[in-house]
N, C-alpha and C. Protein backbone atom coordinates (compact mmCIF):
# COMPACT_ATOMS: atom_id res chain seq x y z
N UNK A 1 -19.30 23.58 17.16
CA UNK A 1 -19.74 22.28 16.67
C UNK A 1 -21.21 22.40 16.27
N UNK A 2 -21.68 22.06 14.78
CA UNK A 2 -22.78 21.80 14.44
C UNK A 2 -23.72 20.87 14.98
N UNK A 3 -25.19 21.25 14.74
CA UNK A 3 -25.70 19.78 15.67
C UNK A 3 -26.69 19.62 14.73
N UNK A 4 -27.02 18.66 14.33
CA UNK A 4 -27.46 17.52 13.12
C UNK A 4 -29.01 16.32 14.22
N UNK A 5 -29.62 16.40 13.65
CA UNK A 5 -30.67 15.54 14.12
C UNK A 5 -30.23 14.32 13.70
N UNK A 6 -30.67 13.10 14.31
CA UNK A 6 -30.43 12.12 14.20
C UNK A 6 -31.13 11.19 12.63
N UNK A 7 -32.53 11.78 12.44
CA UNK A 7 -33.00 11.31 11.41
C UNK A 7 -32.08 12.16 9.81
N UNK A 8 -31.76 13.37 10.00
CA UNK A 8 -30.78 13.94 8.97
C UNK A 8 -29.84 13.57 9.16
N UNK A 9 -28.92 12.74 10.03
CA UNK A 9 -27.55 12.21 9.75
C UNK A 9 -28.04 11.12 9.27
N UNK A 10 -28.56 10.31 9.98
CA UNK A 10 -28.83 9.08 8.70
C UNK A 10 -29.16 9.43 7.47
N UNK A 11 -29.67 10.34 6.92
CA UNK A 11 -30.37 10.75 5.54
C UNK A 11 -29.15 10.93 4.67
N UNK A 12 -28.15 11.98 5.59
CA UNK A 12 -27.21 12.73 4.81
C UNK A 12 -25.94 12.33 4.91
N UNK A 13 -25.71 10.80 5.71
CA UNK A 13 -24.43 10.57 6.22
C UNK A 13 -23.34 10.33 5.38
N UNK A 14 -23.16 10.14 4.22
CA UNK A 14 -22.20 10.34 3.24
C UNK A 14 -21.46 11.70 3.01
N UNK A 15 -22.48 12.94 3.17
CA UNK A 15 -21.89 13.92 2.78
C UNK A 15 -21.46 14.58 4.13
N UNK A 16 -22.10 13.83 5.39
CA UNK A 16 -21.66 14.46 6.53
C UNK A 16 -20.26 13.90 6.57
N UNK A 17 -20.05 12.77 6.26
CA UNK A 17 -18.36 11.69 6.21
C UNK A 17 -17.69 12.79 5.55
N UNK A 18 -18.53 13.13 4.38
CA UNK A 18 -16.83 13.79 3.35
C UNK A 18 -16.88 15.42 4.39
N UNK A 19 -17.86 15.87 5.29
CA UNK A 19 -17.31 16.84 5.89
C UNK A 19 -16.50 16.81 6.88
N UNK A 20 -16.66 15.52 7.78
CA UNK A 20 -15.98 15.05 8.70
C UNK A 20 -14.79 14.80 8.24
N UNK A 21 -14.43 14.08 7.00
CA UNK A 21 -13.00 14.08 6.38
C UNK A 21 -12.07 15.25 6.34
N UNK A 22 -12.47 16.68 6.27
CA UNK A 22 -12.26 17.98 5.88
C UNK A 22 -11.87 18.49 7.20
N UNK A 23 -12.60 17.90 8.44
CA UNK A 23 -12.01 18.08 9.92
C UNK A 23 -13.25 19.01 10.66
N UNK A 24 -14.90 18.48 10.06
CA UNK A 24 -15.52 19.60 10.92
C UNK A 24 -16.07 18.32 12.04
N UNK A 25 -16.94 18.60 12.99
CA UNK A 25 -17.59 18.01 13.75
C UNK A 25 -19.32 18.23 13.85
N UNK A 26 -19.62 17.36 14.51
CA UNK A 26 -21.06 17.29 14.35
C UNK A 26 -21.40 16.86 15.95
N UNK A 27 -22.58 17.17 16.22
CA UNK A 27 -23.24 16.43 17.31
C UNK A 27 -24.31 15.86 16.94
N UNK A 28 -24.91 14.60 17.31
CA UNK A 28 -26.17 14.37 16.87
C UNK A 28 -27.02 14.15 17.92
N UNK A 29 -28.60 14.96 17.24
CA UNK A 29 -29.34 14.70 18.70
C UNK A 29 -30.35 13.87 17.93
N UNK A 30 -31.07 13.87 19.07
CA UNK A 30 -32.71 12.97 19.41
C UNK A 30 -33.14 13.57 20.15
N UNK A 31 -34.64 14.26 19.26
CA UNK A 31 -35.61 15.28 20.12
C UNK A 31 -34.61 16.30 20.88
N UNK A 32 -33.82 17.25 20.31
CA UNK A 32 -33.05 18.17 20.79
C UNK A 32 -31.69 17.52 21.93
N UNK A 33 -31.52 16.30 22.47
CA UNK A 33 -30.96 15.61 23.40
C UNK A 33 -29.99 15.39 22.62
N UNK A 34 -28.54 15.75 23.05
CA UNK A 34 -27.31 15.36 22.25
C UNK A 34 -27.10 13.82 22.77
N UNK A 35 -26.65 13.14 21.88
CA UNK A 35 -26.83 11.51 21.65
C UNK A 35 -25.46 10.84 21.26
N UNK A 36 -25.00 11.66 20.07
CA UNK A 36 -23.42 11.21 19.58
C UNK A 36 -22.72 12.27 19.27
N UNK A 37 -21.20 11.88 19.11
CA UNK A 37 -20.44 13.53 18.19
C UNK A 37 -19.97 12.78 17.10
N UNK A 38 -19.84 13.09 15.80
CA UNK A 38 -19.22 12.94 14.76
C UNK A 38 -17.95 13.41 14.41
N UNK A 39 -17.27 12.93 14.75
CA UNK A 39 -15.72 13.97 14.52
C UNK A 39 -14.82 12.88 13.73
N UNK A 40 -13.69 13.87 13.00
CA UNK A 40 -12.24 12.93 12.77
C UNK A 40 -11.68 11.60 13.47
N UNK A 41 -12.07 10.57 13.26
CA UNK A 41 -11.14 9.50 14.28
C UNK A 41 -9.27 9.90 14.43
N UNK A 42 -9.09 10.08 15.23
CA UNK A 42 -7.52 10.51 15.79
C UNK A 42 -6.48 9.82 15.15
N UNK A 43 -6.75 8.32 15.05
CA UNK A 43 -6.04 7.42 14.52
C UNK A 43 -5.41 7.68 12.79
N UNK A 44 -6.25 7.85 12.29
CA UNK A 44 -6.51 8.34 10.68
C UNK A 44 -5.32 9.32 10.20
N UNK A 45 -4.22 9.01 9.69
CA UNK A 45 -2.85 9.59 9.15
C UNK A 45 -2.76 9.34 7.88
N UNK A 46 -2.32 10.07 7.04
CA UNK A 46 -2.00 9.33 5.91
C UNK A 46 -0.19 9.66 5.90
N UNK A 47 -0.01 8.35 5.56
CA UNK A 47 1.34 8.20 5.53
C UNK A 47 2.17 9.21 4.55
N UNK A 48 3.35 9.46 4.60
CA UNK A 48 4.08 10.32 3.21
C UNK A 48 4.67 8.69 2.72
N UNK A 49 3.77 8.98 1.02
CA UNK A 49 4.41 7.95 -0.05
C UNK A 49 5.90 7.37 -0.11
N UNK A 50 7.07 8.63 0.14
CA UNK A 50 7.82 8.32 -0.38
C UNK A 50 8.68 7.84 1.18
N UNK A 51 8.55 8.20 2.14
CA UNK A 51 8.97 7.51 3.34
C UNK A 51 8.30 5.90 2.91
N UNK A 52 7.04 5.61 3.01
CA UNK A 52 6.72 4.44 2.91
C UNK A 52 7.39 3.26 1.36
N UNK A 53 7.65 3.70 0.54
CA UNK A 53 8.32 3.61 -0.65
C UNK A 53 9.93 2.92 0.27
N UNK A 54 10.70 3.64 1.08
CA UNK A 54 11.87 4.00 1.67
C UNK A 54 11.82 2.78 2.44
N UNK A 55 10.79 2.55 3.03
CA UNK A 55 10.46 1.33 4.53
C UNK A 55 10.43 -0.17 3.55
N UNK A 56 9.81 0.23 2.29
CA UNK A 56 9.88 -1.14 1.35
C UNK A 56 11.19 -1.50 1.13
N UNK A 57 11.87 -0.85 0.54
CA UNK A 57 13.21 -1.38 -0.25
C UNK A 57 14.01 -1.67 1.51
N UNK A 58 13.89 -1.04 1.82
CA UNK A 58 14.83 -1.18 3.16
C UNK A 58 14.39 -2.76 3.98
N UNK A 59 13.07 -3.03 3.52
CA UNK A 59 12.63 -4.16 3.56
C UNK A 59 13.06 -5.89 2.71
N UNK A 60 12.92 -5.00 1.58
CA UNK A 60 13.42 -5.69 0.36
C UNK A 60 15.00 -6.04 0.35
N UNK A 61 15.99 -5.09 0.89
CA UNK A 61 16.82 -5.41 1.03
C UNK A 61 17.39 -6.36 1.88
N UNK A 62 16.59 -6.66 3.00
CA UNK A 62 16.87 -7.09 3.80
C UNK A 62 16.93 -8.63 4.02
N UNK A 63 15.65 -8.76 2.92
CA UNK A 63 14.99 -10.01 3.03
C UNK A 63 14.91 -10.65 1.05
N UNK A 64 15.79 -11.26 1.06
CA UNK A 64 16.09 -12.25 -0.30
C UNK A 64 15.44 -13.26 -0.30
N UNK A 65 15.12 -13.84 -1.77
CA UNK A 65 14.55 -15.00 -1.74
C UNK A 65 15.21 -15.97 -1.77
N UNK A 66 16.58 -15.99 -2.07
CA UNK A 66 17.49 -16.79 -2.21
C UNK A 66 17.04 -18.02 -3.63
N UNK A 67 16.99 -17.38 -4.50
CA UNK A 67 16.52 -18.00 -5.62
C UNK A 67 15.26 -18.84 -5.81
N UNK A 68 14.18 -18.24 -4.98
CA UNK A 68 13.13 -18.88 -4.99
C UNK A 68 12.31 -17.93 -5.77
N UNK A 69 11.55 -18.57 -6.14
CA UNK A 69 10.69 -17.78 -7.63
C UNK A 69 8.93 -17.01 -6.61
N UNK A 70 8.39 -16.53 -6.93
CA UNK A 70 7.01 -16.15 -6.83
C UNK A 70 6.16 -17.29 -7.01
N UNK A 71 6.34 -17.92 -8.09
CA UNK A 71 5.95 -19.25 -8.64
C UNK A 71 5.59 -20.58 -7.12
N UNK A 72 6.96 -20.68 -7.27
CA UNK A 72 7.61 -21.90 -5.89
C UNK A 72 6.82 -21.03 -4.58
N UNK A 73 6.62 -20.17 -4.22
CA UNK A 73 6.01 -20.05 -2.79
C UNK A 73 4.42 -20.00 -2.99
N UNK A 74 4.07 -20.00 -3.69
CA UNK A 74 2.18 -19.95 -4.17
C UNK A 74 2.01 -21.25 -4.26
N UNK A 75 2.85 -22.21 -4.79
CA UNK A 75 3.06 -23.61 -4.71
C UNK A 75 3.45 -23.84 -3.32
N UNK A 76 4.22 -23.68 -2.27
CA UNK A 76 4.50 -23.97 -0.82
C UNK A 76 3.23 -23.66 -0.16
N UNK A 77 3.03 -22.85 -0.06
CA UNK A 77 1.61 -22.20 0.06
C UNK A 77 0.15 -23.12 0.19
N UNK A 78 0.10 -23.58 -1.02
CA UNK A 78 -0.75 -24.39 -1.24
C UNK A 78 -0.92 -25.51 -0.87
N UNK A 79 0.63 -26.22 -0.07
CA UNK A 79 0.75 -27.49 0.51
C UNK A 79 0.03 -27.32 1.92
């Protein structure tokens, strides 16, 4: 793990993001004192398109408007 001063991560923190995107890590200090780590948040997945594509229609199918327009619910909506 790299270690990054605190006044150069603020300076450089955009390009430290797009390295952090790529999966490296960082530590940041103050006056040599490690302070934070910069890493990947865990949470962060990107879905596969065409599964999610799959979850819509399976959605769509499920759920009809029963002849109600786009129109008529932006109007319900608004009441």
């Amino acid at each position: 793990m790299k270690k990054v001063g605190a006044y150069e991560a603020k300076t450089h923190l955009p390009k430290l993001l797009e390295r952090v995107i790529k999966g490296e890590r960082f530590t940041i200090t103050k006056h040599g004192v490690p302070v934070a780590v910069l890493q990947p948040a865990e949470s962060v997945k990107r879905a596969d398109p065409k599964l999610i594509i799959s979850e819509l229609r399976k959605f769509r199918d499920k759920h009809i408007l029963k002849g109600l327009s786009i129109r008529e619910m932006i109007e319900e909506g608004r009441r």
